[in-house]
Every structure is written in C-alpha cells, then in structure tokens.
Protein backbone atom coordinates (compact mmCIF):
# COMPACT_ATOMS: atom_id res chain seq x y z
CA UNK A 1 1.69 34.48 -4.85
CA UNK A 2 5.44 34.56 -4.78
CA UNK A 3 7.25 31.61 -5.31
CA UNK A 4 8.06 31.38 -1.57
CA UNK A 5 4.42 30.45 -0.38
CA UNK A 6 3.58 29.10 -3.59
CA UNK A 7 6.37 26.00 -3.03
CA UNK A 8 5.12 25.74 0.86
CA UNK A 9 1.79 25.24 -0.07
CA UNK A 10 2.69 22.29 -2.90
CA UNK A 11 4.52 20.68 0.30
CA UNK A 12 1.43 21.26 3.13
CA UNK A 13 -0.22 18.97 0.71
CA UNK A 14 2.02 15.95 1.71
CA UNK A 15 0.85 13.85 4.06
CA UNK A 16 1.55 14.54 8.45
CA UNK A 17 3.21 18.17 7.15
CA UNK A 18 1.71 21.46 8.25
CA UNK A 19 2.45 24.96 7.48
CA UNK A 20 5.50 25.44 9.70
CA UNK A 21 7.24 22.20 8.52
CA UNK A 22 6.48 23.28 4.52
CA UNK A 23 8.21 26.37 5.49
CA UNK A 24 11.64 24.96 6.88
CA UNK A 25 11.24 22.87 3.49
CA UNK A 26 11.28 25.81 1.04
CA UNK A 27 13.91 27.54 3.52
CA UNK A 28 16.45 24.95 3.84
CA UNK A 29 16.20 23.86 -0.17
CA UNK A 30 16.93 28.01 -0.67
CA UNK A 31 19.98 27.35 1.22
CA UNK A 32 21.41 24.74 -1.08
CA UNK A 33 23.35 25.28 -3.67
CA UNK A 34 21.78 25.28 -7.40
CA UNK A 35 23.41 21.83 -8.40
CA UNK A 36 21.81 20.19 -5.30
CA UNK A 37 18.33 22.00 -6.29
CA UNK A 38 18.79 20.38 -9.98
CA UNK A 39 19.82 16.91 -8.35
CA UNK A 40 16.56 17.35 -6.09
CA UNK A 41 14.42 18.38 -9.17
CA UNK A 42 15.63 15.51 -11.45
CA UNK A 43 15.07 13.16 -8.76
CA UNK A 44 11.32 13.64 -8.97
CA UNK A 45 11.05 13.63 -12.79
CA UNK A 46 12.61 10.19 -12.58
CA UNK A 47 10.27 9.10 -9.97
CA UNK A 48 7.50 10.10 -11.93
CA UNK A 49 9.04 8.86 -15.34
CA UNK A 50 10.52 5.42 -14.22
CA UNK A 51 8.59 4.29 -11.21
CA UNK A 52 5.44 1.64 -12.32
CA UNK A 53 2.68 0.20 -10.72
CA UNK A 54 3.07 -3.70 -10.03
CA UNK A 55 -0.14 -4.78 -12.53
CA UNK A 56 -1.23 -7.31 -10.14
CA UNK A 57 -0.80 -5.55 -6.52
CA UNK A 58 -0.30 -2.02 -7.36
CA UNK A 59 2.92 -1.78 -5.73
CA UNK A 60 5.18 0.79 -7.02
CA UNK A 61 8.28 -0.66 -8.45
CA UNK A 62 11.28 0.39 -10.87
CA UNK A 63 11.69 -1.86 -13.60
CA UNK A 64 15.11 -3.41 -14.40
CA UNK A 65 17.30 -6.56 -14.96
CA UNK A 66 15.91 -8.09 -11.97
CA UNK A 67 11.84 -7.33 -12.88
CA UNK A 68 11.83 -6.61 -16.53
CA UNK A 69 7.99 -6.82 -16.82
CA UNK A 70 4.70 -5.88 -15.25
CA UNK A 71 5.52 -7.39 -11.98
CA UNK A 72 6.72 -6.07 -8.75
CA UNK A 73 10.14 -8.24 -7.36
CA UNK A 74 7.22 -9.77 -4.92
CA UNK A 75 5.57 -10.64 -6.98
CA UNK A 76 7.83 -12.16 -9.21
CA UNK A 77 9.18 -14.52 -6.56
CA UNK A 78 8.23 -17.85 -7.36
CA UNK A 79 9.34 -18.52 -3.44
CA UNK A 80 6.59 -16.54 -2.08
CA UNK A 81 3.26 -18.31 -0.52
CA UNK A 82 1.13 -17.10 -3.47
CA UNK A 83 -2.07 -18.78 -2.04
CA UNK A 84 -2.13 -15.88 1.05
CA UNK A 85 -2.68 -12.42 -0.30
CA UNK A 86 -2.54 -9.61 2.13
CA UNK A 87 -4.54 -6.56 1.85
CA UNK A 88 -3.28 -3.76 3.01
CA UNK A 89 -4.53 0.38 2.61
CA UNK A 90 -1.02 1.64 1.14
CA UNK A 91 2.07 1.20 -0.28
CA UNK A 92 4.33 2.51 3.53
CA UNK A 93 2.33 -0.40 5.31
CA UNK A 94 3.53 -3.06 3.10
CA UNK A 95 7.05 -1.66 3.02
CA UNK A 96 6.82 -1.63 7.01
CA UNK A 97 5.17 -5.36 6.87
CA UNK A 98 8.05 -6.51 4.33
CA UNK A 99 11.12 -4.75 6.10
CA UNK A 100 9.85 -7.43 9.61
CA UNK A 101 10.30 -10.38 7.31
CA UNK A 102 7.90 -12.43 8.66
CA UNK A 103 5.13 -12.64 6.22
CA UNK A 104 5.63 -14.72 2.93
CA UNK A 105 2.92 -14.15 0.84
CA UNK A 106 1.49 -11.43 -1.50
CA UNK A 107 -0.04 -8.02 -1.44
CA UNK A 108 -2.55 -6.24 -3.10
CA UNK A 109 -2.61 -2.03 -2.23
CA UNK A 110 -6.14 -1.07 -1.53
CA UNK A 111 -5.28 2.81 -1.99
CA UNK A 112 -7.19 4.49 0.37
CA UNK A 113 -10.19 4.23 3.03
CA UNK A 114 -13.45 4.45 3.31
CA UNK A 115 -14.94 8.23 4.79
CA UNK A 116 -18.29 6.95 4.02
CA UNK A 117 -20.39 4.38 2.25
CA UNK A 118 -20.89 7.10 -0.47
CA UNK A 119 -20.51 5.78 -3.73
CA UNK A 120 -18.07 7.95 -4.31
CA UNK A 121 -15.72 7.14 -1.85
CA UNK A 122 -16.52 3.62 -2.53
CA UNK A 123 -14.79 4.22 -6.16
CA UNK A 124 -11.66 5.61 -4.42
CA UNK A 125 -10.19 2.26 -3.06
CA UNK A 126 -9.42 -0.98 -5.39
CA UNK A 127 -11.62 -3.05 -4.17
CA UNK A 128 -13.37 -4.13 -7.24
CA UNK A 129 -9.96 -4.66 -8.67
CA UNK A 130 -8.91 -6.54 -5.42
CA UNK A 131 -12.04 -9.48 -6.42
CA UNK A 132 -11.09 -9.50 -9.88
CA UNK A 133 -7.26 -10.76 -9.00
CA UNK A 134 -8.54 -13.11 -6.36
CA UNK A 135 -10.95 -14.76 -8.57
CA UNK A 136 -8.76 -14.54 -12.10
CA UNK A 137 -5.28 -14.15 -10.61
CA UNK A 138 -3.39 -15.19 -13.97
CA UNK A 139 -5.32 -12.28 -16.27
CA UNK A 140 -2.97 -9.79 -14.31
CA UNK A 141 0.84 -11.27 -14.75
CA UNK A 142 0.29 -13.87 -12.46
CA UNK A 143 -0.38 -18.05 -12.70
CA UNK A 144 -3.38 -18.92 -11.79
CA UNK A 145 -3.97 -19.18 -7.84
CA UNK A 146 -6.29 -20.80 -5.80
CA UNK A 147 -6.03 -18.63 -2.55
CA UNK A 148 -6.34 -20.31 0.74
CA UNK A 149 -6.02 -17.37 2.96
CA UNK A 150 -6.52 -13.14 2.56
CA UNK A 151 -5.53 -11.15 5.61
CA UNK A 152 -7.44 -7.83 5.54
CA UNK A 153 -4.04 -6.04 7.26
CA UNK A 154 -5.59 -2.37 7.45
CA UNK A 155 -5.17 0.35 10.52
CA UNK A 156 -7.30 -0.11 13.48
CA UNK A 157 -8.85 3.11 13.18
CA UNK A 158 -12.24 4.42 12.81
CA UNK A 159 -12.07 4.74 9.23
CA UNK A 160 -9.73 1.64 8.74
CA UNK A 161 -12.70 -0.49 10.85
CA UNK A 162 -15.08 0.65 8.32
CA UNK A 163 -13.03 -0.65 5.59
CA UNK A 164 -12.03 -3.82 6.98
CA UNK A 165 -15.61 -4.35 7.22
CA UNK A 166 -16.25 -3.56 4.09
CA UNK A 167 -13.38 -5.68 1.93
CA UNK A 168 -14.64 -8.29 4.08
CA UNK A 169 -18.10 -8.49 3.17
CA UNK A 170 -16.97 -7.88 -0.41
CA UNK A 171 -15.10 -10.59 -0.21
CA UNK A 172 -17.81 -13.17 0.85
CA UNK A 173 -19.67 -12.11 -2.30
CA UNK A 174 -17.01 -13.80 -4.52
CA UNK A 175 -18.07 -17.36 -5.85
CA UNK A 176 -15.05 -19.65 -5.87
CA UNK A 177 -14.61 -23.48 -6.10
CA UNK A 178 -12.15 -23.21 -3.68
CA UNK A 179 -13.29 -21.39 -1.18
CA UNK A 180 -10.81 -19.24 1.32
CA UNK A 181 -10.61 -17.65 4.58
CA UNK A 182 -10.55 -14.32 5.79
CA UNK A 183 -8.35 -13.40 8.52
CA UNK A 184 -7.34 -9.93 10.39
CA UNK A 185 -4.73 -9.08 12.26
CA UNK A 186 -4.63 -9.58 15.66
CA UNK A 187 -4.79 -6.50 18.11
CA UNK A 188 -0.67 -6.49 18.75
CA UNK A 189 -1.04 -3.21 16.07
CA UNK A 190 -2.88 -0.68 19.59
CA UNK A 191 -6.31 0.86 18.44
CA UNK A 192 -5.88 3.87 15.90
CA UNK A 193 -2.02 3.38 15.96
CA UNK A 194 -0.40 2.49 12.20
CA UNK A 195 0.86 -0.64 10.28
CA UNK A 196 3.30 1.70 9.10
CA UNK A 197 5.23 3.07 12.91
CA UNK A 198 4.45 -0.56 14.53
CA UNK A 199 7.99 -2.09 15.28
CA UNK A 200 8.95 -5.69 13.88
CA UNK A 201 8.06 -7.17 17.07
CA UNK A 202 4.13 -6.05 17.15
CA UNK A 203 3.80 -6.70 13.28
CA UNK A 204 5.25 -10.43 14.29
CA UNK A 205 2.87 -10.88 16.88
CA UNK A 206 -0.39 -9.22 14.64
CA UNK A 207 0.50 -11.55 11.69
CA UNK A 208 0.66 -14.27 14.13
CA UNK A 209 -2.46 -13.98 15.82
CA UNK A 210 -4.45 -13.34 13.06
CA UNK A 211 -7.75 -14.90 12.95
C-alpha cells in the first residue's frame, strides 16, 4: 500500500466522507507546501495532547486561564441552570445547541447510539455514567444538584428513537428524593434530520416545546 491510498483510507474513516472525497484530501494536502503539511501535522498532535474531556459531561475542552481544572467553561459557569441537564448523543449537537443560545443549562455527551439492545452496544454509550452524575453530581467536579428537569435531546432517527427510549427508561430506575422530569424535544428537529444541521430557529422552537 503506497502512502497515497494508505492516507485516503485513514480519512474514509471520518465520519459523512467516502472514497472520492478522501481522495481530493490526500491530493490537495500533496499540493501544499511542506511547512503547511508540518502546521497541519502539529495541529493534530496538539489536539490529541491538549484537548480533555470535561469530567462531569464529557465535553471536550482545552484547559487554560479561564478553566484550569476538570471542568468544561459550561460547566464551570456558576450562571448556568444547573438543575436541567441535557442529554445529547455527541459533542457537534451540543456545539450546534450552544451556538442558538437559547438553552441555559448543562450537558452530559452520551457518545454514541444504540444498534441494538446487545449488551455490547449497550456498553458503548455513557449511560451508566449519565445516572451516576444525576444521582451524585458533586463526586464529578460539580456541587451537589438536585435536578428538576433532563431533556433527552437525541436525533429523531431510527436508531436515535431507540435510544431515547432507552435513557429514558434508565432514567426512571434512579431513586431520588427529589424526583425530576423527563422531557424530549419537540418535533421542530423533522424525523431522521440532525441536532447538529437544524438552524437556530428549529432548535428554539424543539427546546421550547419540549415535553
């Protein structure tokens, strides 16, 4: 394998690209010149090196002056309505929830979804990890919080049904004195379409009519 198709096949393995997109990658990065292919190269070596995962919602963060510990700049933000945790499948969706700035609260990254009720898929997504910072919210960076509301905020697809199903029945299981409610969105987000391509508008509207 020449280092050609061996580059084009690291890239079919990103998510939405096929074979004729990881081509024009490895074609247009052989067209640059050796300084940009060094910049390009350090880049991800410093993702990989600096880049942490927010200990309570497993949202990706670089530390610095601003969040010096374990805890994501949402997190952190004592302004933020702590008692409603949204649960969302990965890390675009909440980026594409924050950037319509109309949800307040917190976030917890699921990971994944479910194929199946396999065990094995089961262990993929964080949902035992999701129970365990509802129920002891301060053992993970955070104070201790009594949460009112979690909105299960995952893609109305087949797959993302199955999940939402799933978290919520999980959810029910947990034994709290203060008991809270679990909401969805509302159908503004069009079956099988994505948190992360809805526009601020539809995200408003979803987060609004949750129930």
């Amino acid at each position: 394998m020449d280092s050609i198709e061996k580059l084009a096949n690291i890239f079919k393995k990103f998510p939405t690209v096929g074979p004729r997109t990881a081509s024009r990658f490895v074609f247009y990065l052989m067209k640059q010149p050796k300084e940009k292919i060094e910049e390009f190269a350090q880049a991800i070596v410093e993702l990989k090196n600096q880049i942490k995962f927010c200990r309570f919602c497993f949202n990706p963060f670089q530390p610095d002056s601003t969040t010096p510990g374990e805890l994501c700049h949402i997190c952190q933000n004592a302004s933020r309505e702590r008692k409603i945790l949204c649960v969302v499948e990965k890390e675009t969706d909440l980026v594409s929830i924050e950037k319509a700035k109309k949800f307040k609260g917190i976030y917890f990254v699921l990971g994944g979804l479910l194929a199946s009720y396999k065990k094995e898929d089961m262990d993929k997504i964080r949902i035992e990890e999701l129970k365990e910072r509802i129920k002891e919210s301060y053992r993970f960076g955070m104070p201790k919080v009594d949460f009112e509301e979690v909105i299960i905020a995952i893609n109305p697809t087949p797959e993302g049904n199955a999940t939402s199903m799933y978290v919520e029945r999980e959810l029910k299981q947990i034994t709290s004195p203060t008991p809270f409610k679990i909401t969805h969105l509302a159908k503004g987000i069009p079956v099988g379409g994505e948190l992360e391509y809805a526009d601020d508008e539809t995200l408003e509207s979803a987060f609004e009519g949750r129930k």
